[in-house]
PDB file of N, CA and C in Angstrom:
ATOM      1  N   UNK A   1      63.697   1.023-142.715  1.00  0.00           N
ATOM      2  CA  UNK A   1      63.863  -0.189-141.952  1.00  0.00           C
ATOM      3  C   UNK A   1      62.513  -0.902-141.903  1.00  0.00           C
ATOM      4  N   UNK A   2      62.547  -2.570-141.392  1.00  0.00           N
ATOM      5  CA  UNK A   2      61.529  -2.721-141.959  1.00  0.00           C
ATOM      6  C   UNK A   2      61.839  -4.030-140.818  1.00  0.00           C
ATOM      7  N   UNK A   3      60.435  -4.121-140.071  1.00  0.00           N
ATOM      8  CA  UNK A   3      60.291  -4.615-138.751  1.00  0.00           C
ATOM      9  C   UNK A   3      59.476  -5.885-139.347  1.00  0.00           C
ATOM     10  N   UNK A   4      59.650  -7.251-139.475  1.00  0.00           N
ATOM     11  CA  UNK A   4      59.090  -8.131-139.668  1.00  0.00           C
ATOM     12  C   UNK A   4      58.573  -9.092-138.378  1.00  0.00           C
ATOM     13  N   UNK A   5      57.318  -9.360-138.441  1.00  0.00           N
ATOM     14  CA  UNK A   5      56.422  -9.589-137.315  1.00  0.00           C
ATOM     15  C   UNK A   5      56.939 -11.301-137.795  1.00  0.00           C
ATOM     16  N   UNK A   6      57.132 -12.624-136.858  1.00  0.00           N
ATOM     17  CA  UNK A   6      56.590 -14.015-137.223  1.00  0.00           C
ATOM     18  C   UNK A   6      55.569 -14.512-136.371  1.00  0.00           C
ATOM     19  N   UNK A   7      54.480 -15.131-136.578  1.00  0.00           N
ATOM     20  CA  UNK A   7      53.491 -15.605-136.057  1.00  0.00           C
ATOM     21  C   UNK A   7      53.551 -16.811-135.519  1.00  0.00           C
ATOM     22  N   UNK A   8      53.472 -17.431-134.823  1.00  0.00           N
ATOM     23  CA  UNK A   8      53.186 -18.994-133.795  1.00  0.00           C
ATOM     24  C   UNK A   8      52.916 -18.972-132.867  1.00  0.00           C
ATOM     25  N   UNK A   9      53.290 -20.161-132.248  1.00  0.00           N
ATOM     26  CA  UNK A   9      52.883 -19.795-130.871  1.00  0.00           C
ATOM     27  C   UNK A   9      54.587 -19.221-130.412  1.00  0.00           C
ATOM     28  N   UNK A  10      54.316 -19.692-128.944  1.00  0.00           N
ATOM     29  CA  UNK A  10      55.752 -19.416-128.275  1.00  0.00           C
ATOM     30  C   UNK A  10      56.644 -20.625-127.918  1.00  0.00           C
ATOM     31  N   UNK A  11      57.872 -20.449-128.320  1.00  0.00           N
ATOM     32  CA  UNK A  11      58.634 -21.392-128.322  1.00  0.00           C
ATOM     33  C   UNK A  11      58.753 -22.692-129.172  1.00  0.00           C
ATOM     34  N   UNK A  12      57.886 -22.144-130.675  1.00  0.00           N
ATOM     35  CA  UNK A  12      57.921 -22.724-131.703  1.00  0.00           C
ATOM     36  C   UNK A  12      59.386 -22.833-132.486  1.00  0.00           C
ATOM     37  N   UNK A  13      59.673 -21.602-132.120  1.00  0.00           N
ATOM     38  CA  UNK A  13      60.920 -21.395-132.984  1.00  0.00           C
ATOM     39  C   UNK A  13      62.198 -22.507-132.385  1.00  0.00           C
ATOM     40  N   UNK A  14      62.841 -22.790-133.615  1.00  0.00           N
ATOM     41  CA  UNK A  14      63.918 -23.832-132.556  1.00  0.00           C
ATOM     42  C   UNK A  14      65.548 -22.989-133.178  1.00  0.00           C
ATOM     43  N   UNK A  15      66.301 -22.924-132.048  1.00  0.00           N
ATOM     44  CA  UNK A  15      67.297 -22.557-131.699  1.00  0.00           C
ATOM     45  C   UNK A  15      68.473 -23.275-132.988  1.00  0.00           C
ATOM     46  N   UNK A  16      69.198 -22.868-133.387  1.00  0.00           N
ATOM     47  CA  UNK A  16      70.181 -23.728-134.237  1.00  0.00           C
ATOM     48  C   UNK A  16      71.678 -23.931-133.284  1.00  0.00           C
ATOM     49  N   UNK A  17      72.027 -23.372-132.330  1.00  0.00           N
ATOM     50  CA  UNK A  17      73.049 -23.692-131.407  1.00  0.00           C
ATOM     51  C   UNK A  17      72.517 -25.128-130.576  1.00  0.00           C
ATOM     52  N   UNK A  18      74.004 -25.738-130.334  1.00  0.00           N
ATOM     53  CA  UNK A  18      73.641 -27.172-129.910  1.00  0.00           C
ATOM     54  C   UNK A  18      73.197 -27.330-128.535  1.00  0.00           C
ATOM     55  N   UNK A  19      72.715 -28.093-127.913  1.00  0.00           N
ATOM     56  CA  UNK A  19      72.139 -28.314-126.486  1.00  0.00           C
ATOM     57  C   UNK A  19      73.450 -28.703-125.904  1.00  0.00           C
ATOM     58  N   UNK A  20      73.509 -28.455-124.479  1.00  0.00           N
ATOM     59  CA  UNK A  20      74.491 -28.898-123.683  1.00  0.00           C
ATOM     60  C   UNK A  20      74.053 -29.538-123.202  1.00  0.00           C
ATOM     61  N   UNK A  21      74.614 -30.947-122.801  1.00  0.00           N
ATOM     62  CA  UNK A  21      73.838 -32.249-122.182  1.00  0.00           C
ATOM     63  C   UNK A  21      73.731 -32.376-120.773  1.00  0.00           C
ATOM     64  N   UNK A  22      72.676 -32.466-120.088  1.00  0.00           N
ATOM     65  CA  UNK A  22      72.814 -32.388-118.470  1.00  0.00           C
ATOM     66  C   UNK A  22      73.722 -32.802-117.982  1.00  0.00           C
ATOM     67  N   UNK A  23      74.523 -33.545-118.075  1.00  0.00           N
ATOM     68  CA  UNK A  23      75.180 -33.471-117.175  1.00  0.00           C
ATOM     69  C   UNK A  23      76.858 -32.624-117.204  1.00  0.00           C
ATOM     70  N   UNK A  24      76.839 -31.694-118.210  1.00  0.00           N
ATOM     71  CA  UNK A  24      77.403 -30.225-118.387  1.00  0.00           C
ATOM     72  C   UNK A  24      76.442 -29.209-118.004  1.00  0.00           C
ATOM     73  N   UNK A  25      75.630 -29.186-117.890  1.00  0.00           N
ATOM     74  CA  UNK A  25      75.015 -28.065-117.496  1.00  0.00           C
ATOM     75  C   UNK A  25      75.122 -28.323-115.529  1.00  0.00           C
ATOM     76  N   UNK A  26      74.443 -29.305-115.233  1.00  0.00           N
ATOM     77  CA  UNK A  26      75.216 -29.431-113.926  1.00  0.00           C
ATOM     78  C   UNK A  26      76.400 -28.840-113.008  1.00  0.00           C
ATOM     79  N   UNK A  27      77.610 -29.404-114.581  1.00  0.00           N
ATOM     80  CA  UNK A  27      78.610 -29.112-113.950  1.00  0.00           C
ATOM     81  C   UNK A  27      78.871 -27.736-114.018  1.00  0.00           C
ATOM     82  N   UNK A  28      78.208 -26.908-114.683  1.00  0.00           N
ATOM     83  CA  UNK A  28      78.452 -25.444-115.075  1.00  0.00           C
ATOM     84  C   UNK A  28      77.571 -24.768-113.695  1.00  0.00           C
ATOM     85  N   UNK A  29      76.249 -25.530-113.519  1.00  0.00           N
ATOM     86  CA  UNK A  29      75.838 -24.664-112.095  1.00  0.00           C
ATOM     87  C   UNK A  29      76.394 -24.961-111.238  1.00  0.00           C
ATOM     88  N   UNK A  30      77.155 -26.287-111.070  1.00  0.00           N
ATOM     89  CA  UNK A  30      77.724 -26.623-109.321  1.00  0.00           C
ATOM     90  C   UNK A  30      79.555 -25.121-109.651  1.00  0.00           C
ATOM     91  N   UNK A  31      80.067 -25.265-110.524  1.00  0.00           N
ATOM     92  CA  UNK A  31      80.760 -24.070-110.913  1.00  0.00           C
ATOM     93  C   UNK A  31      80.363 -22.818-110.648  1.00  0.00           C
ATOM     94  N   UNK A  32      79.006 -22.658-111.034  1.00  0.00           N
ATOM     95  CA  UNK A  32      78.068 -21.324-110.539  1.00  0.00           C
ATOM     96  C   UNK A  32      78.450 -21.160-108.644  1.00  0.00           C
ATOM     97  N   UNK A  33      77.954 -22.175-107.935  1.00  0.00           N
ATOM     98  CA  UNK A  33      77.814 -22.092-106.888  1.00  0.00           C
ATOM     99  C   UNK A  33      79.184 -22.070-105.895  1.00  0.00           C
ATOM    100  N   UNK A  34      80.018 -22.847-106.983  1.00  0.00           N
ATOM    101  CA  UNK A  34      81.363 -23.267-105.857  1.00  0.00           C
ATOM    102  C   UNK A  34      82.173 -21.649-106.308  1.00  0.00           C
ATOM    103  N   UNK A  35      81.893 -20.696-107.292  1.00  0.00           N
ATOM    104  CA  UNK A  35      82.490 -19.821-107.494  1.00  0.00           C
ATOM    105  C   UNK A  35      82.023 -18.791-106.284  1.00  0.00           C
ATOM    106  N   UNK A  36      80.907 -18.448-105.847  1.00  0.00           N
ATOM    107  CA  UNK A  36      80.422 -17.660-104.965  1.00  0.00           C
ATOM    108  C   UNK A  36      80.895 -18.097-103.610  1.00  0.00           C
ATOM    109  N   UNK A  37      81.138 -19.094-103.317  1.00  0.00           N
ATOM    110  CA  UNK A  37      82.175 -19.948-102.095  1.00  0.00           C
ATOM    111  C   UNK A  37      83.472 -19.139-101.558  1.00  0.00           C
ATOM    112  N   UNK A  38      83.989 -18.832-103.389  1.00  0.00           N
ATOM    113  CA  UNK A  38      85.493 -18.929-103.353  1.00  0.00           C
ATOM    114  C   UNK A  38      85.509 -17.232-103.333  1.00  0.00           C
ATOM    115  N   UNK A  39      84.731 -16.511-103.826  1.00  0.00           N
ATOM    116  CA  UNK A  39      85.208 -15.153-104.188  1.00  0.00           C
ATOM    117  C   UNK A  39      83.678 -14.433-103.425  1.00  0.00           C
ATOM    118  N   UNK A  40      83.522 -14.245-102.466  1.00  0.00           N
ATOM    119  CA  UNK A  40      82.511 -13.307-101.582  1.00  0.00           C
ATOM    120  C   UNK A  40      82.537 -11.837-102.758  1.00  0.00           C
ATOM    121  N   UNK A  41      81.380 -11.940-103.205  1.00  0.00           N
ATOM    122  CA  UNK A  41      80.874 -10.081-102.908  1.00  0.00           C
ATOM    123  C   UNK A  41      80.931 -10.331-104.347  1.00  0.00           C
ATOM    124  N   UNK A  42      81.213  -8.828-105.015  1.00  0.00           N
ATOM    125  CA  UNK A  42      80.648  -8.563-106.425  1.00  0.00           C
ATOM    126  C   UNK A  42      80.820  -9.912-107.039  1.00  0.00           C
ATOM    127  N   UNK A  43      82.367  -9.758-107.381  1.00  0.00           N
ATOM    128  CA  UNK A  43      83.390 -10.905-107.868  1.00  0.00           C
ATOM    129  C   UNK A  43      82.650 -12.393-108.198  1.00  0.00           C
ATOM    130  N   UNK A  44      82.272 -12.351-106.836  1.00  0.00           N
ATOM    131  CA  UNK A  44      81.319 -14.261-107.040  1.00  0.00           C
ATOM    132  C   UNK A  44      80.251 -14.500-107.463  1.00  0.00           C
ATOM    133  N   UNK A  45      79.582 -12.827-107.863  1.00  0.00           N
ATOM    134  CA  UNK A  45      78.096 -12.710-108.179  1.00  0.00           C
ATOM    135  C   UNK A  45      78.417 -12.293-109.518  1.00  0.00           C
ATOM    136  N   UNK A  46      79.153 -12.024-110.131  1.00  0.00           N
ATOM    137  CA  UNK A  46      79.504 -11.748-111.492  1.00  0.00           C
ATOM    138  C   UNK A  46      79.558 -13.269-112.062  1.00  0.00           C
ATOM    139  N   UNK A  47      80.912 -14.233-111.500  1.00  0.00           N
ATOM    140  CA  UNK A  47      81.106 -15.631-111.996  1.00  0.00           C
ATOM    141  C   UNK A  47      79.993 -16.064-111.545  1.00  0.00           C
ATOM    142  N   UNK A  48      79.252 -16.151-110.188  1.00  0.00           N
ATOM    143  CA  UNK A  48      78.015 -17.445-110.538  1.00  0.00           C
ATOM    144  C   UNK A  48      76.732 -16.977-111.997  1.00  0.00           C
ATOM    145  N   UNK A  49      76.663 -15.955-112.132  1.00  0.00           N
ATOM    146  CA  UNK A  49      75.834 -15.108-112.855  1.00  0.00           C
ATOM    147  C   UNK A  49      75.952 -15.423-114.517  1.00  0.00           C
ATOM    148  N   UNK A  50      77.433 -16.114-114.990  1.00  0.00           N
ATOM    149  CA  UNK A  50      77.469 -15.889-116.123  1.00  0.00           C
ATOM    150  C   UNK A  50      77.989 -17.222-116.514  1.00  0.00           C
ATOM    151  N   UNK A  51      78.205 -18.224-115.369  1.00  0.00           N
ATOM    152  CA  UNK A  51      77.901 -19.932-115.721  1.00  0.00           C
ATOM    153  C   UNK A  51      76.965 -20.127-115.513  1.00  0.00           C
ATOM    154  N   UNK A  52      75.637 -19.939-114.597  1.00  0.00           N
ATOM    155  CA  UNK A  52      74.599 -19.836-114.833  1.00  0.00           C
ATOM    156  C   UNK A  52      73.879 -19.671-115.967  1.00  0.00           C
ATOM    157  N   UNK A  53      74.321 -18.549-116.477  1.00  0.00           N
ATOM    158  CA  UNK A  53      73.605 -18.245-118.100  1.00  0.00           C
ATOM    159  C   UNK A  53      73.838 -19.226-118.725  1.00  0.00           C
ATOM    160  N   UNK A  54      75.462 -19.327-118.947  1.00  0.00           N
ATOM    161  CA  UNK A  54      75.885 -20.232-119.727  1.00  0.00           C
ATOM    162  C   UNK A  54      75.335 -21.769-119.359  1.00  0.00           C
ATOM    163  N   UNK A  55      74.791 -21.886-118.535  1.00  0.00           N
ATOM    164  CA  UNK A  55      74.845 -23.745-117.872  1.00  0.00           C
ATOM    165  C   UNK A  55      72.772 -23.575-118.874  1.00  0.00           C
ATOM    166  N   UNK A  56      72.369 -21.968-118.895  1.00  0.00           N
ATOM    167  CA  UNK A  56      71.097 -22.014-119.466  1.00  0.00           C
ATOM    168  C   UNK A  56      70.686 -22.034-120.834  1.00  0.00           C
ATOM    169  N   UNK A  57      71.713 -20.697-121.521  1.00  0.00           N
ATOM    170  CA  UNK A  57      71.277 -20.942-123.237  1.00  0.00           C
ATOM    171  C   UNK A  57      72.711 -21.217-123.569  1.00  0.00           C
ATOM    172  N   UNK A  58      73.355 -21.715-123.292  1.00  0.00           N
ATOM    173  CA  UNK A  58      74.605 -22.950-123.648  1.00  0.00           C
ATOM    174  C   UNK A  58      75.857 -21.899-124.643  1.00  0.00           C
ATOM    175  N   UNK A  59      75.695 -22.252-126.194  1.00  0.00           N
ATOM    176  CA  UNK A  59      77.158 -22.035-127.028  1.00  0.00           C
ATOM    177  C   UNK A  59      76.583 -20.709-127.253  1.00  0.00           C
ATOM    178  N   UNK A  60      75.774 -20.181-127.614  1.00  0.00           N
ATOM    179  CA  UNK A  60      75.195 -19.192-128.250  1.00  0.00           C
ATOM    180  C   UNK A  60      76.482 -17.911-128.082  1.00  0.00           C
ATOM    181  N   UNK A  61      76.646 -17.343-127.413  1.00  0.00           N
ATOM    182  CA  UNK A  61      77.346 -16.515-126.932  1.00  0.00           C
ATOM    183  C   UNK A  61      78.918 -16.261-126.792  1.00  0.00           C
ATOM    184  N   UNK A  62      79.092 -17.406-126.584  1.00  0.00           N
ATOM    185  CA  UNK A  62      81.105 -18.124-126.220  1.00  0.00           C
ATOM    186  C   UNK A  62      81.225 -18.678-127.478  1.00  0.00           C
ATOM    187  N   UNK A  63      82.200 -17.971-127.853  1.00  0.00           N
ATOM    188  CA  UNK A  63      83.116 -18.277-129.267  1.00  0.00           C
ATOM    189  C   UNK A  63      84.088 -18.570-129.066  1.00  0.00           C
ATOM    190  N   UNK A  64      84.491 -18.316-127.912  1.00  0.00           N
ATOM    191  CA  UNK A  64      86.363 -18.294-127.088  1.00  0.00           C
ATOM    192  C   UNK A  64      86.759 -19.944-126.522  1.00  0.00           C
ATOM    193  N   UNK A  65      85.441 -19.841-126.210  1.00  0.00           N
ATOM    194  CA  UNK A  65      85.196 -21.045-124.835  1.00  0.00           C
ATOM    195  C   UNK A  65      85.468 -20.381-123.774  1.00  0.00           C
ATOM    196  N   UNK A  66      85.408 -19.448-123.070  1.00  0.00           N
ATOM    197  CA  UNK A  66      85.953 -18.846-122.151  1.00  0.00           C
ATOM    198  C   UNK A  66      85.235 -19.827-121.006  1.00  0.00           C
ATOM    199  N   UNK A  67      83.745 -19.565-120.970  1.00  0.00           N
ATOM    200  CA  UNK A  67      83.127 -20.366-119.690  1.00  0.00           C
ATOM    201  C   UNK A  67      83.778 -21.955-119.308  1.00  0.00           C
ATOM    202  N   UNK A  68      83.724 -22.346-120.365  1.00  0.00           N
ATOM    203  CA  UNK A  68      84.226 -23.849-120.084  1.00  0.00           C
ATOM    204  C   UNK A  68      85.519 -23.849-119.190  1.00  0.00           C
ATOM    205  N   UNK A  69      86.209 -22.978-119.338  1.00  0.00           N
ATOM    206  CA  UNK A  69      87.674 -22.938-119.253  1.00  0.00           C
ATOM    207  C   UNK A  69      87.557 -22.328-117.390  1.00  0.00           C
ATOM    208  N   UNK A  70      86.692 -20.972-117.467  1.00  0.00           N
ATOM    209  CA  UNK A  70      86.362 -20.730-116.342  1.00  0.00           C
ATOM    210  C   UNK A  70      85.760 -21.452-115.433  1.00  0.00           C
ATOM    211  N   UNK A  71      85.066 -22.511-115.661  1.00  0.00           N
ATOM    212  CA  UNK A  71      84.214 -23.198-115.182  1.00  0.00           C
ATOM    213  C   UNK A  71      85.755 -24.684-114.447  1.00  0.00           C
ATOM    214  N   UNK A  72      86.476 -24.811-115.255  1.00  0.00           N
ATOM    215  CA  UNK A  72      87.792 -25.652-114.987  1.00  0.00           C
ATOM    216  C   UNK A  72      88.312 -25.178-113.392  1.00  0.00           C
ATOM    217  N   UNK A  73      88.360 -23.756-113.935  1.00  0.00           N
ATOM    218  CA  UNK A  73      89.546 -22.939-113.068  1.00  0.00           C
ATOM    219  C   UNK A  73      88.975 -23.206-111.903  1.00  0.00           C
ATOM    220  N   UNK A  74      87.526 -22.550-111.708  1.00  0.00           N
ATOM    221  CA  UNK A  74      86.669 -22.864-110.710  1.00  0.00           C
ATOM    222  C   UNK A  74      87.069 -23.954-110.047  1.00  0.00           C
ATOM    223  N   UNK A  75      86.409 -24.843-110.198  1.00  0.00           N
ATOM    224  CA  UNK A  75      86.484 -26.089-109.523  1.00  0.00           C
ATOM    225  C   UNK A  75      87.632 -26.841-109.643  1.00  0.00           C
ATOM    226  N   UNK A  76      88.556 -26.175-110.456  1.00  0.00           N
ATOM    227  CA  UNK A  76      90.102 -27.082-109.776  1.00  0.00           C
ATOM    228  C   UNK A  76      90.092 -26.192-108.376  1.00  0.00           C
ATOM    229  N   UNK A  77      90.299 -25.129-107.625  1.00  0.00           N
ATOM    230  CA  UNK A  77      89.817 -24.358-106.544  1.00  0.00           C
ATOM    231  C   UNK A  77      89.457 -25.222-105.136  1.00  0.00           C
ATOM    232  N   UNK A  78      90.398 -25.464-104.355  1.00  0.00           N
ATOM    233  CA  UNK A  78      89.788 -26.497-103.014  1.00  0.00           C
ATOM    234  C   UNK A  78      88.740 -25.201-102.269  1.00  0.00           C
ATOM    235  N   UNK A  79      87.726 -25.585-101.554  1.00  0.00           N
ATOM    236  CA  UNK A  79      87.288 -24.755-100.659  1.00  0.00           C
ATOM    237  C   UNK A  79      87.494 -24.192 -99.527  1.00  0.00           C
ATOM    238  N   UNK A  80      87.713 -23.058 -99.750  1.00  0.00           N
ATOM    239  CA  UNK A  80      87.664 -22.468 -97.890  1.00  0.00           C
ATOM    240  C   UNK A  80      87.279 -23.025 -97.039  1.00  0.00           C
ATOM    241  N   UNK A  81      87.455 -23.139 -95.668  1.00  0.00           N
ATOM    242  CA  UNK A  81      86.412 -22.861 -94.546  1.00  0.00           C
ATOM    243  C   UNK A  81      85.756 -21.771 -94.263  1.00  0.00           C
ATOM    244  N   UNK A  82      84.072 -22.140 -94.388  1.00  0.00           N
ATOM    245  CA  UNK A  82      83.571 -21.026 -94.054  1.00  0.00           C
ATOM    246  C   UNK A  82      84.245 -19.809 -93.155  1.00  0.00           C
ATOM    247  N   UNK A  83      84.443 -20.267 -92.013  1.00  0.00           N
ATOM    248  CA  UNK A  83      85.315 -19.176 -90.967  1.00  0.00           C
ATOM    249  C   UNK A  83      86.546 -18.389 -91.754  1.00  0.00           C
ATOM    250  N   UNK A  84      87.112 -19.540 -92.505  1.00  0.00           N
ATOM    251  CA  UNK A  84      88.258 -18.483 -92.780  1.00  0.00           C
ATOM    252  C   UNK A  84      87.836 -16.871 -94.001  1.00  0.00           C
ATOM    253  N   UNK A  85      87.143 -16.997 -94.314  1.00  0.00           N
ATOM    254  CA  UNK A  85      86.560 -15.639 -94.854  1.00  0.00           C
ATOM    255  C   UNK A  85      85.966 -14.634 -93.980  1.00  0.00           C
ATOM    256  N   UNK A  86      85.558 -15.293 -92.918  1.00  0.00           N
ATOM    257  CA  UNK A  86      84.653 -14.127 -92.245  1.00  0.00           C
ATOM    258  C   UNK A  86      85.376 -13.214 -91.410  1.00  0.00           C
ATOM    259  N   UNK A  87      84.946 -12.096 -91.384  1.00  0.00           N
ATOM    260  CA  UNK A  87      86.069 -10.756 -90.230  1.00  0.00           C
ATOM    261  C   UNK A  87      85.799 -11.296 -89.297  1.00  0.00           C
ATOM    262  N   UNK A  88      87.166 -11.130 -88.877  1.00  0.00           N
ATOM    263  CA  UNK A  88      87.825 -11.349 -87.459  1.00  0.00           C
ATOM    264  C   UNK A  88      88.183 -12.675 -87.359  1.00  0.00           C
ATOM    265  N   UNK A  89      87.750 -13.735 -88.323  1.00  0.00           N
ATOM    266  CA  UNK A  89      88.108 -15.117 -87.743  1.00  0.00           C
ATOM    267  C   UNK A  89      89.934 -15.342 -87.817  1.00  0.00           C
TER     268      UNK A  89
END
């Protein structure tokens, strides 16, 4: 095997996956955030965790489209009232 070193600086190298345009990436973190709203505890820290990524290094990863789609589901989702999640309310 045979370990090839490249030399530059950092962040010379450019990415060949396409940029997601701010104002998708937006919508992928406000998705991040409104998911942790909707689903308390692991569950919401898993979904904000992985539109996050996705809202950061974009297509690279999703071949499915899954996030996009998740990111839909999300925010079609009306919000709770805080109270109504909490014990005992």
């Amino acid at each position: 095997m045979t370990i090839r070193l490249v030399t530059g600086t950092a962040g010379s190298a450019e990415g060949t996956a396409p940029g997601i345009p701010p104002h998708e990436r937006c919508r992928y973190r406000t998705a991040a955030h409104h998911a942790r709203r909707l689903y308390p505890g692991c569950v919401g820290e898993l979904l904000h965790r992985e539109l996050v990524a996705y809202a950061d290094f974009g297509y690279r990863f999703d071949r499915e489209a899954l996030v996009p789609r998740l990111a839909d589901e999300v925010l079609a989702c009306p919000a709770r009232p805080a109270d109504e999640h909490q014990p005992g309310a």
